[in-house]
PDB file of N, CA and C in Angstrom:
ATOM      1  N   UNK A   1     -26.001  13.117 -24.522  1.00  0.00           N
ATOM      2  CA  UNK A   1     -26.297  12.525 -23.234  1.00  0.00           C
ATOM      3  C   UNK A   1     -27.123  11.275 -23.478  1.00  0.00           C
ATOM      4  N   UNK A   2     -27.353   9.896 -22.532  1.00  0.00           N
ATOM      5  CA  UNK A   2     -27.385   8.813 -22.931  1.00  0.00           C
ATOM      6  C   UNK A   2     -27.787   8.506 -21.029  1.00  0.00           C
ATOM      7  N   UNK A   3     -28.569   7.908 -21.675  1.00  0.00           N
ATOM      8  CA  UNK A   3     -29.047   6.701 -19.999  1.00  0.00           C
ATOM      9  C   UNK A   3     -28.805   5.199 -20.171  1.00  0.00           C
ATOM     10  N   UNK A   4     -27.972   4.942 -18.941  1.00  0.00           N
ATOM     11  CA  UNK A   4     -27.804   3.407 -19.208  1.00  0.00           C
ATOM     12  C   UNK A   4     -28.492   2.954 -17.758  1.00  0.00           C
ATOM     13  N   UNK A   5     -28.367   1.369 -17.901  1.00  0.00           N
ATOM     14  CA  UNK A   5     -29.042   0.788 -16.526  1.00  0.00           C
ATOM     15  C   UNK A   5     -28.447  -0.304 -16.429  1.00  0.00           C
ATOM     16  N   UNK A   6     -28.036  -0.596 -14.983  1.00  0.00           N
ATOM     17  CA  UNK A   6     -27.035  -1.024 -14.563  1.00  0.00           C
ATOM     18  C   UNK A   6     -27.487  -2.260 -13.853  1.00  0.00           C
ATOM     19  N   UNK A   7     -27.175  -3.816 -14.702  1.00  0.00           N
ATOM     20  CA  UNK A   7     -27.550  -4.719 -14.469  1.00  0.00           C
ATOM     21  C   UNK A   7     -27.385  -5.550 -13.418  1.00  0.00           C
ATOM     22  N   UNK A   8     -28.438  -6.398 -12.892  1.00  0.00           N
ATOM     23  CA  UNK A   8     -28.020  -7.041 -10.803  1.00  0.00           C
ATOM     24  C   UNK A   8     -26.262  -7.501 -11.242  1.00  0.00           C
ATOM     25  N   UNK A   9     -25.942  -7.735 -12.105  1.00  0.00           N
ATOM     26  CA  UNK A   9     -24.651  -8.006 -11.762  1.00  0.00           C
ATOM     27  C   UNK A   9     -23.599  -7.073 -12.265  1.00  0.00           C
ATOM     28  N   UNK A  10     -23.940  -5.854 -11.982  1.00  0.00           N
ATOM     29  CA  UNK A  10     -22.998  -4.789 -12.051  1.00  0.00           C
ATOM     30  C   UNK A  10     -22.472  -4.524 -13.955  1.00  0.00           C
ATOM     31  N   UNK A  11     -23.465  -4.722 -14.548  1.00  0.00           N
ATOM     32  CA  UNK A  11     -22.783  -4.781 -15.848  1.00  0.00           C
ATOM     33  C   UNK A  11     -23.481  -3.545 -16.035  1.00  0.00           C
ATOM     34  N   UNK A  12     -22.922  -2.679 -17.683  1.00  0.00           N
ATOM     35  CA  UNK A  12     -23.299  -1.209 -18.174  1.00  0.00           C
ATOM     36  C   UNK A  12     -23.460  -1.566 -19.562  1.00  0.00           C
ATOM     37  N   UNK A  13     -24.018  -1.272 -20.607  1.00  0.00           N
ATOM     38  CA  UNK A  13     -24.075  -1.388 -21.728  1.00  0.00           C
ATOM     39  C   UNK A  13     -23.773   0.474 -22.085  1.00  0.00           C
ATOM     40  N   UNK A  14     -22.430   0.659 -22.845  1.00  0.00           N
ATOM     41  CA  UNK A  14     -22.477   1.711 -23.159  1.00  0.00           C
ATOM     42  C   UNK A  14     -23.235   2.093 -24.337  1.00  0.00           C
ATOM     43  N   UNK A  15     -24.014   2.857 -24.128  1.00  0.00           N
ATOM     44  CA  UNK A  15     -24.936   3.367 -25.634  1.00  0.00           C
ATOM     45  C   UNK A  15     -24.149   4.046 -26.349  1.00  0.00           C
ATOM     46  N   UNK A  16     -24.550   3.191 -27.332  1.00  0.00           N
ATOM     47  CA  UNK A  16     -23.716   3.524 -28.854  1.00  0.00           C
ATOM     48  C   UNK A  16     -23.352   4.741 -29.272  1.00  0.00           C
ATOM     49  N   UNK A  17     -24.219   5.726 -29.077  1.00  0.00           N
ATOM     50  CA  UNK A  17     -23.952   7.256 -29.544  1.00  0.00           C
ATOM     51  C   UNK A  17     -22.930   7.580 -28.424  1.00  0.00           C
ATOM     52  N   UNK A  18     -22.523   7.340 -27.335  1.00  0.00           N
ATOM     53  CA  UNK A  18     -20.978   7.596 -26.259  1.00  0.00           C
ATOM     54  C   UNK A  18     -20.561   6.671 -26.881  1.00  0.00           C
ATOM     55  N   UNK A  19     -20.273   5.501 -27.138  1.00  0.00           N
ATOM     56  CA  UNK A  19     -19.343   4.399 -27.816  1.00  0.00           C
ATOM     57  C   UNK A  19     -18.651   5.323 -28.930  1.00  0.00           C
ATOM     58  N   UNK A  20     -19.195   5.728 -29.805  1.00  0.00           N
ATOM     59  CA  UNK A  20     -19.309   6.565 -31.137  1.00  0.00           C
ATOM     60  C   UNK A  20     -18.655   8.183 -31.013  1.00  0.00           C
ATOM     61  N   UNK A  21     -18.789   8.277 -30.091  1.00  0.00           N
ATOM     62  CA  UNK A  21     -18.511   9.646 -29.585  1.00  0.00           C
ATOM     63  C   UNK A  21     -16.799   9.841 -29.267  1.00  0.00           C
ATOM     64  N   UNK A  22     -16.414   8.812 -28.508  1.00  0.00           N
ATOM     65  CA  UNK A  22     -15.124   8.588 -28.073  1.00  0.00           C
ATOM     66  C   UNK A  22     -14.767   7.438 -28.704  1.00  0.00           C
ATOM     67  N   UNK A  23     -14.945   6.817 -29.696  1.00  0.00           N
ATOM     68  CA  UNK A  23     -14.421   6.047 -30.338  1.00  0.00           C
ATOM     69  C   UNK A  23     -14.022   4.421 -29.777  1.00  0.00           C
ATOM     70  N   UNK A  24     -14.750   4.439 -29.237  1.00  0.00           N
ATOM     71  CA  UNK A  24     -14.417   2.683 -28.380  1.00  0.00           C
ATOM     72  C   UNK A  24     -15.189   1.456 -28.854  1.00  0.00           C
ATOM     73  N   UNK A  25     -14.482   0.780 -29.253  1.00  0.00           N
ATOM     74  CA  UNK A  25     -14.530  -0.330 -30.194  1.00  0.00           C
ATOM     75  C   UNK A  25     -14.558  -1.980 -29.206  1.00  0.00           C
ATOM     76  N   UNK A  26     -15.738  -2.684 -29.945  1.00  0.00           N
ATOM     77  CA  UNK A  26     -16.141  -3.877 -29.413  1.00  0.00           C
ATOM     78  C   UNK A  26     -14.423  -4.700 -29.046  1.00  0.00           C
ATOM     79  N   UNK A  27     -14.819  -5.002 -27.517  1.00  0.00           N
ATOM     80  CA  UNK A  27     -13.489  -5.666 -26.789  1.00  0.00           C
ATOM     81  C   UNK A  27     -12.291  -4.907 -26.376  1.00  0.00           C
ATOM     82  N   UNK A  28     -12.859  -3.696 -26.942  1.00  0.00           N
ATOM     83  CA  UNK A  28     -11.408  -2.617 -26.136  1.00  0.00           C
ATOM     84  C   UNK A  28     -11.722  -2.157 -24.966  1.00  0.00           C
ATOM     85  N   UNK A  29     -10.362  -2.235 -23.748  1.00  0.00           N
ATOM     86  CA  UNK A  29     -10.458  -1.845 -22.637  1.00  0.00           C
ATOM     87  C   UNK A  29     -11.056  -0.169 -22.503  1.00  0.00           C
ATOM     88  N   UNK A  30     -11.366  -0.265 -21.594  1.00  0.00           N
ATOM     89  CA  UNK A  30     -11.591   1.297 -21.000  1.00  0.00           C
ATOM     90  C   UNK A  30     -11.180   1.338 -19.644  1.00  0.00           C
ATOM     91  N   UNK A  31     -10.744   2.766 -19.445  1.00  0.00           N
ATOM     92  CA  UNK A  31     -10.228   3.265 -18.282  1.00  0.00           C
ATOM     93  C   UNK A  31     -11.743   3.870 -17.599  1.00  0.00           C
ATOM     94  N   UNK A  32     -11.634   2.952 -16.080  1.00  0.00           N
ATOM     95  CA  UNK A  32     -13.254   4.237 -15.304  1.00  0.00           C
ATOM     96  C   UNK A  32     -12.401   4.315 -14.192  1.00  0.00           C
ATOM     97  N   UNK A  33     -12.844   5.256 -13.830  1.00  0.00           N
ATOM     98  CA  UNK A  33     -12.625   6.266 -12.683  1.00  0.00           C
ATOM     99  C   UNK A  33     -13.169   7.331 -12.227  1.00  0.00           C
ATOM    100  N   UNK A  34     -13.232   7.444 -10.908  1.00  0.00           N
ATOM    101  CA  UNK A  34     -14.166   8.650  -9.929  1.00  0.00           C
ATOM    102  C   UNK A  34     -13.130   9.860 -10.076  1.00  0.00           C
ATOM    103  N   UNK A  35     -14.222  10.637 -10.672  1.00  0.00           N
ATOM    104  CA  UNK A  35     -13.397  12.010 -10.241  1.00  0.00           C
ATOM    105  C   UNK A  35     -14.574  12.890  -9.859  1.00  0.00           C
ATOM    106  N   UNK A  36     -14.467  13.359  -8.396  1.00  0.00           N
ATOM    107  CA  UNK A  36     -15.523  14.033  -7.603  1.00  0.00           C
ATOM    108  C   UNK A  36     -16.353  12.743  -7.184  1.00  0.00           C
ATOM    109  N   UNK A  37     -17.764  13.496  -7.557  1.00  0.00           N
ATOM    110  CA  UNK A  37     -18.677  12.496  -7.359  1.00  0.00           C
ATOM    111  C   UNK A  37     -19.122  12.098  -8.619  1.00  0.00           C
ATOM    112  N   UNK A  38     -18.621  12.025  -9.522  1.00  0.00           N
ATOM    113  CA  UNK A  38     -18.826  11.384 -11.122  1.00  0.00           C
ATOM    114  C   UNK A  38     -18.139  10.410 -11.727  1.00  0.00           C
ATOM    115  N   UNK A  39     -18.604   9.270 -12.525  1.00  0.00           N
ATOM    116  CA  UNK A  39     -17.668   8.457 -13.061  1.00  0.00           C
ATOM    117  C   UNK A  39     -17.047   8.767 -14.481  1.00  0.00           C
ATOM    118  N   UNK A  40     -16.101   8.460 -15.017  1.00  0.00           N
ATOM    119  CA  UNK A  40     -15.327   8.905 -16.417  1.00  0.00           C
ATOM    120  C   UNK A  40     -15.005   7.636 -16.900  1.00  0.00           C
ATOM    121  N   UNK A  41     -15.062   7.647 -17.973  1.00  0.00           N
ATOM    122  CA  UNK A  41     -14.826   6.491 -18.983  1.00  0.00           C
ATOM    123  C   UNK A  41     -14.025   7.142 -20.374  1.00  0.00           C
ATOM    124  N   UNK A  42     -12.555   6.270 -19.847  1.00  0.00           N
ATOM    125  CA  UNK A  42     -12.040   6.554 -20.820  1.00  0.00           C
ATOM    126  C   UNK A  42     -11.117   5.513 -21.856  1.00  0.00           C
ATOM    127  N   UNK A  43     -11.440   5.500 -22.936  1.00  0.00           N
ATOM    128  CA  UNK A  43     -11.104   4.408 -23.748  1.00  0.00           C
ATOM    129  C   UNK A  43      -9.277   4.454 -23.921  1.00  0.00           C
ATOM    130  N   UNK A  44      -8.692   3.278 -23.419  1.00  0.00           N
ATOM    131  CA  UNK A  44      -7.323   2.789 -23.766  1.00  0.00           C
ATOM    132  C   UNK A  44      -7.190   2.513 -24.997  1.00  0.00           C
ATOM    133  N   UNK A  45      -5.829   2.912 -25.495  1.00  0.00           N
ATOM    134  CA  UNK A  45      -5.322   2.533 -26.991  1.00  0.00           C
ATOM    135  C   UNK A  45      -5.415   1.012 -26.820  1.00  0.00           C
ATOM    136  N   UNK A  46      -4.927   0.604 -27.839  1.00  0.00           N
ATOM    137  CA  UNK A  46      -4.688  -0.898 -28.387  1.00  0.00           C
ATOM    138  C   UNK A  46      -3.708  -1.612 -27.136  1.00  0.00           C
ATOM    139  N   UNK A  47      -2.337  -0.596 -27.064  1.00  0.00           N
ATOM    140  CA  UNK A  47      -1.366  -0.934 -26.397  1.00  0.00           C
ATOM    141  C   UNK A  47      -1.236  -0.192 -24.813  1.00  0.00           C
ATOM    142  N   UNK A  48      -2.094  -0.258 -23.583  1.00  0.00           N
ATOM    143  CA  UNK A  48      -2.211   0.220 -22.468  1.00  0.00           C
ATOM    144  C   UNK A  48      -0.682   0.763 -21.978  1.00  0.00           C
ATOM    145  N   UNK A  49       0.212   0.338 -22.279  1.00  0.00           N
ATOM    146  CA  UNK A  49       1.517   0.735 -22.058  1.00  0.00           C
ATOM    147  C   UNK A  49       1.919   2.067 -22.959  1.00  0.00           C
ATOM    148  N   UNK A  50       1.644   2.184 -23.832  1.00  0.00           N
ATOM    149  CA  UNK A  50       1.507   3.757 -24.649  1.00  0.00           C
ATOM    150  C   UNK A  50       0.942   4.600 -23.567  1.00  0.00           C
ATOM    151  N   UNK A  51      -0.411   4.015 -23.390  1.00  0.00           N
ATOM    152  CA  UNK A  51      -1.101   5.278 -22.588  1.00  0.00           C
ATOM    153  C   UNK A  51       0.028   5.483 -21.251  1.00  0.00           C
ATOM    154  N   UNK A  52       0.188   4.543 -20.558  1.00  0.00           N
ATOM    155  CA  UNK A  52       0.685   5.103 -19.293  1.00  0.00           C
ATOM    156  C   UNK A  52       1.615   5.592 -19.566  1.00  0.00           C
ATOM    157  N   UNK A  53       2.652   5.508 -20.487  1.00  0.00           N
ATOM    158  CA  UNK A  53       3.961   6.257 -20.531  1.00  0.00           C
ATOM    159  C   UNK A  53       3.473   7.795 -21.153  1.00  0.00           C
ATOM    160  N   UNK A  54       2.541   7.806 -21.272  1.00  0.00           N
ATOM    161  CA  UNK A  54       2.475   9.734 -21.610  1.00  0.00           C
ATOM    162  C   UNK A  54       1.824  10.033 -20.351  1.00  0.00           C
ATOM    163  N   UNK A  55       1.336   9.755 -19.292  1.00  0.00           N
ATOM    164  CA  UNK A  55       1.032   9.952 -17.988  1.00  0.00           C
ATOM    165  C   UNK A  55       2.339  10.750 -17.131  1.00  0.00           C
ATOM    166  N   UNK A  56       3.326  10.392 -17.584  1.00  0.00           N
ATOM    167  CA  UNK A  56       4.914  10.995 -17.223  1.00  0.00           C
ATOM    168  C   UNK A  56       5.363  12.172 -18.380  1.00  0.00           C
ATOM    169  N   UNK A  57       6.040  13.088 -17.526  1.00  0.00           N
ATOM    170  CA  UNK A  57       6.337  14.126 -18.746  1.00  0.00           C
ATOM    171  C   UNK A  57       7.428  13.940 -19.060  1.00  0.00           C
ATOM    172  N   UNK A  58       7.347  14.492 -20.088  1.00  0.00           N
ATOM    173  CA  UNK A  58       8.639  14.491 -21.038  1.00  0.00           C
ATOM    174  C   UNK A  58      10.043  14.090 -20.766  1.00  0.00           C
ATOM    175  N   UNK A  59      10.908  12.970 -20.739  1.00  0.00           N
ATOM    176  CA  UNK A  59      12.018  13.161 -20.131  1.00  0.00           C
ATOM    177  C   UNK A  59      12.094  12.587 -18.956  1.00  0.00           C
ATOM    178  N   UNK A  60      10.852  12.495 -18.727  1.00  0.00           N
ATOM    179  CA  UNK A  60      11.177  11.389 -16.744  1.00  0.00           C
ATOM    180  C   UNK A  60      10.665  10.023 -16.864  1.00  0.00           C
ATOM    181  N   UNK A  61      11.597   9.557 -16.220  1.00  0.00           N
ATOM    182  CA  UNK A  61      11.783   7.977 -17.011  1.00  0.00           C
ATOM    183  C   UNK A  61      10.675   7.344 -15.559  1.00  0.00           C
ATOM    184  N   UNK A  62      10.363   5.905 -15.985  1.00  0.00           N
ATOM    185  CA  UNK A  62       9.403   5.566 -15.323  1.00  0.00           C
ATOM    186  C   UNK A  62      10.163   4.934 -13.804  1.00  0.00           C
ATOM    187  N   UNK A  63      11.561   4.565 -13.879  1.00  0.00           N
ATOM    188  CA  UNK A  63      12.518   4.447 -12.977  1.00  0.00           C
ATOM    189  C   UNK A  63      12.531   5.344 -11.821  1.00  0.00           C
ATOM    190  N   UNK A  64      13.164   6.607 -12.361  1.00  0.00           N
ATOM    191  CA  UNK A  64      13.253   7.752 -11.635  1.00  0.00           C
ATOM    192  C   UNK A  64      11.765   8.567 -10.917  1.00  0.00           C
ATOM    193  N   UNK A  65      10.581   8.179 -11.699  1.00  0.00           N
ATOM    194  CA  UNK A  65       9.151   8.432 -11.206  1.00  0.00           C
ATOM    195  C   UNK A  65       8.743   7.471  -9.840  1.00  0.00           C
ATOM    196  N   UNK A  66       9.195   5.938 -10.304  1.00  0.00           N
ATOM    197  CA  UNK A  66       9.309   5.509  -9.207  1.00  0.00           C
ATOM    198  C   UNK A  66       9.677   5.463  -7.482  1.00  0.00           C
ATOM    199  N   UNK A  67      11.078   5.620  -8.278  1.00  0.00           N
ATOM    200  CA  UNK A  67      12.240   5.817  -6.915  1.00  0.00           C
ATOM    201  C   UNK A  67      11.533   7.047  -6.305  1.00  0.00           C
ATOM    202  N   UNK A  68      10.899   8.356  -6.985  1.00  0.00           N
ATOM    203  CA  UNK A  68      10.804   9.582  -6.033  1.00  0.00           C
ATOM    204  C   UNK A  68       9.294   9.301  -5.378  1.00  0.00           C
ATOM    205  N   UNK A  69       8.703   8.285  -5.375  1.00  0.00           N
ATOM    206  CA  UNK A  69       7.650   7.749  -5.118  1.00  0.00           C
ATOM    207  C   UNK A  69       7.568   7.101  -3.885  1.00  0.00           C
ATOM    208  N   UNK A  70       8.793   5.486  -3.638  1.00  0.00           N
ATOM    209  CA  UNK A  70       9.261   5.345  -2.841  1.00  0.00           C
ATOM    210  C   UNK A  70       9.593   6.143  -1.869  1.00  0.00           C
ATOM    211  N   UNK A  71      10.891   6.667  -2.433  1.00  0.00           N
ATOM    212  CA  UNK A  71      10.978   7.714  -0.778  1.00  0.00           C
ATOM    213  C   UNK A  71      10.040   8.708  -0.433  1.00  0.00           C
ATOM    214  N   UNK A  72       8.917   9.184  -1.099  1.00  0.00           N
ATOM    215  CA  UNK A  72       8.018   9.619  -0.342  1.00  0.00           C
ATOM    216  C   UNK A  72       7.056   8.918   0.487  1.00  0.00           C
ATOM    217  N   UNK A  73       7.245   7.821  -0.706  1.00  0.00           N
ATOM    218  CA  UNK A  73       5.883   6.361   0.782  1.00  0.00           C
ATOM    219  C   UNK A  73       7.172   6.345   2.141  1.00  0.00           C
ATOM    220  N   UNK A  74       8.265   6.223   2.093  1.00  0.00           N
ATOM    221  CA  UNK A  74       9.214   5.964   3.218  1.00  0.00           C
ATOM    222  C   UNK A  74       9.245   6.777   3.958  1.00  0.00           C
ATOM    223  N   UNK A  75       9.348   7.787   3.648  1.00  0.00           N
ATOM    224  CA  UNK A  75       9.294   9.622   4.751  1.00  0.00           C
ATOM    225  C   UNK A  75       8.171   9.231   5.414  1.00  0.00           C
ATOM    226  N   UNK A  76       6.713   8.646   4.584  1.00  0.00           N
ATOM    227  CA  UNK A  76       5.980   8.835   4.997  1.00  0.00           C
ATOM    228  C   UNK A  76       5.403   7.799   6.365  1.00  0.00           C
ATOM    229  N   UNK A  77       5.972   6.928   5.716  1.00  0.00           N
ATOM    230  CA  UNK A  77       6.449   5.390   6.871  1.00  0.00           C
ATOM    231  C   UNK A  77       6.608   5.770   8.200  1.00  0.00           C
ATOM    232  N   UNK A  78       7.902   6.534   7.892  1.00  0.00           N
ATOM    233  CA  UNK A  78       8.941   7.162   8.829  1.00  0.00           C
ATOM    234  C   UNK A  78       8.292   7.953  10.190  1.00  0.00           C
ATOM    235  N   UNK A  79       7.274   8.415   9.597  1.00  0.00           N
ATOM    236  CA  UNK A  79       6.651   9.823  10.240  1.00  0.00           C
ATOM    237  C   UNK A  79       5.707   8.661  10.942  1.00  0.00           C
ATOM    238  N   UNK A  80       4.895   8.074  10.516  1.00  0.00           N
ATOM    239  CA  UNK A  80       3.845   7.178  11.097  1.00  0.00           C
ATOM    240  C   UNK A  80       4.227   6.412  12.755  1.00  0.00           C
ATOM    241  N   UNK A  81       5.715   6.028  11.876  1.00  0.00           N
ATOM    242  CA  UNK A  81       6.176   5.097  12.720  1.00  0.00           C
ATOM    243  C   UNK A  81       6.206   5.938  14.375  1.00  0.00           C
ATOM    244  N   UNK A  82       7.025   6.690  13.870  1.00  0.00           N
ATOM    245  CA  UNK A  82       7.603   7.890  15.035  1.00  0.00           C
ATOM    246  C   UNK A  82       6.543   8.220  15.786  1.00  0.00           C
ATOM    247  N   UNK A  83       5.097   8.533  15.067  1.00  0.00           N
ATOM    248  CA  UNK A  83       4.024   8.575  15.558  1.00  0.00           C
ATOM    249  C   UNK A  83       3.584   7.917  16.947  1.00  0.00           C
ATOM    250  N   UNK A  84       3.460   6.565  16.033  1.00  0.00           N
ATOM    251  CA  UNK A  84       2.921   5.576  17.086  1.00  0.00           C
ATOM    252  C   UNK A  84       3.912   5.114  18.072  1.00  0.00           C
ATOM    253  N   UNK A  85       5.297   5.166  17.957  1.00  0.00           N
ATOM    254  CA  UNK A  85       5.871   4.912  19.083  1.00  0.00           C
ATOM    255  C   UNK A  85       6.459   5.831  20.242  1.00  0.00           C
ATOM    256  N   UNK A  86       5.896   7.266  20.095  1.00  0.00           N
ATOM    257  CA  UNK A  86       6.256   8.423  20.651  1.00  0.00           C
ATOM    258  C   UNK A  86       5.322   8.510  21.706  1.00  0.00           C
ATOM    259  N   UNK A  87       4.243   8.181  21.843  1.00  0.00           N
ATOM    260  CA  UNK A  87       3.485   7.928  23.118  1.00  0.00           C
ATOM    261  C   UNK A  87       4.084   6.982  23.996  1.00  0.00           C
ATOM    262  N   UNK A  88       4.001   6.132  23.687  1.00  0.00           N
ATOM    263  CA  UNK A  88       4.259   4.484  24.320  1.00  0.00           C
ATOM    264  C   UNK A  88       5.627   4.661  25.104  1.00  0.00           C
ATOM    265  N   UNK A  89       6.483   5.436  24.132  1.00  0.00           N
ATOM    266  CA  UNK A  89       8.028   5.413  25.523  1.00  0.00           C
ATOM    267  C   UNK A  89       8.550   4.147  24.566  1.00  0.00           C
ATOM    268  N   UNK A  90       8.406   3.472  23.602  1.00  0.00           N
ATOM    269  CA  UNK A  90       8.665   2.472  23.141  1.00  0.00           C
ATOM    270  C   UNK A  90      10.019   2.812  22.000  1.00  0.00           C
ATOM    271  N   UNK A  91      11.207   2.391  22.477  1.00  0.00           N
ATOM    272  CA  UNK A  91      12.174   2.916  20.944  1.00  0.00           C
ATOM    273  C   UNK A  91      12.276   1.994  19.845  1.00  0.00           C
ATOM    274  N   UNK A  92      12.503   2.442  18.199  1.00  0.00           N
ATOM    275  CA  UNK A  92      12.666   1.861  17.465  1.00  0.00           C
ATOM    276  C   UNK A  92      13.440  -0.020  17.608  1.00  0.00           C
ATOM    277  N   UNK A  93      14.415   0.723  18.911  1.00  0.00           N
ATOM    278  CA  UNK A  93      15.696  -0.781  19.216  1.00  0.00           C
ATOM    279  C   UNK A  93      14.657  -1.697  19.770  1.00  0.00           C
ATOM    280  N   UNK A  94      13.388  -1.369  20.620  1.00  0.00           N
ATOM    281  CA  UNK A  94      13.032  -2.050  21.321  1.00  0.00           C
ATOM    282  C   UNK A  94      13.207  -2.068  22.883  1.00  0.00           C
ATOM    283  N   UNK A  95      14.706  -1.107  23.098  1.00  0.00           N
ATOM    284  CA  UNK A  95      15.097  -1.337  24.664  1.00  0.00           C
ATOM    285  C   UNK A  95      14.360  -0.178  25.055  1.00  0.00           C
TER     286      UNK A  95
END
């Protein structure tokens, strides 16, 4: 465990013994992110495109991850839409 302090312009100096710990090397990206109410720091390979393609399992292409992505933002569109114009008396046509 390690205390850092967090400079007026939002900067962190990671202490060396976490640098050391997870292996993150002067000028390599890191991944942060909230999970709960905590932040995580996690060091990217060399090549950030490695990492994200093991984010997908085995066999599902980043295409097909997509597309089933899409039509769920669209269903989800869909539903919104219907939402807000189901009060109003207002139809999709306009008439």
């Amino acid at each position: 465990m390690a205390i850092a302090t967090v400079s007026s312009k939002g900067q962190l100096v990671i202490p060396k013994e976490i640098r050391d710990a997870l292996g993150i090397k002067p000028k390599q990206k890191v991944l942060l992110k909230v999970v709960e109410d905590h932040a995580v720091i996690e060091p990217l390979p060399e090549d950030p495109v490695e990492y994200f393609c093991g984010i997908f399992k085995e066999g599902t292409s980043l295409t097909r991850a997509l597309l089933k992505e899409r039509k769920e933002d669209k269903r989800s569109e869909e539903k919104r839409v219907a939402r807000l114009l189901r009060p109003s008396g207002i139809s999709k046509t306009g008439t």
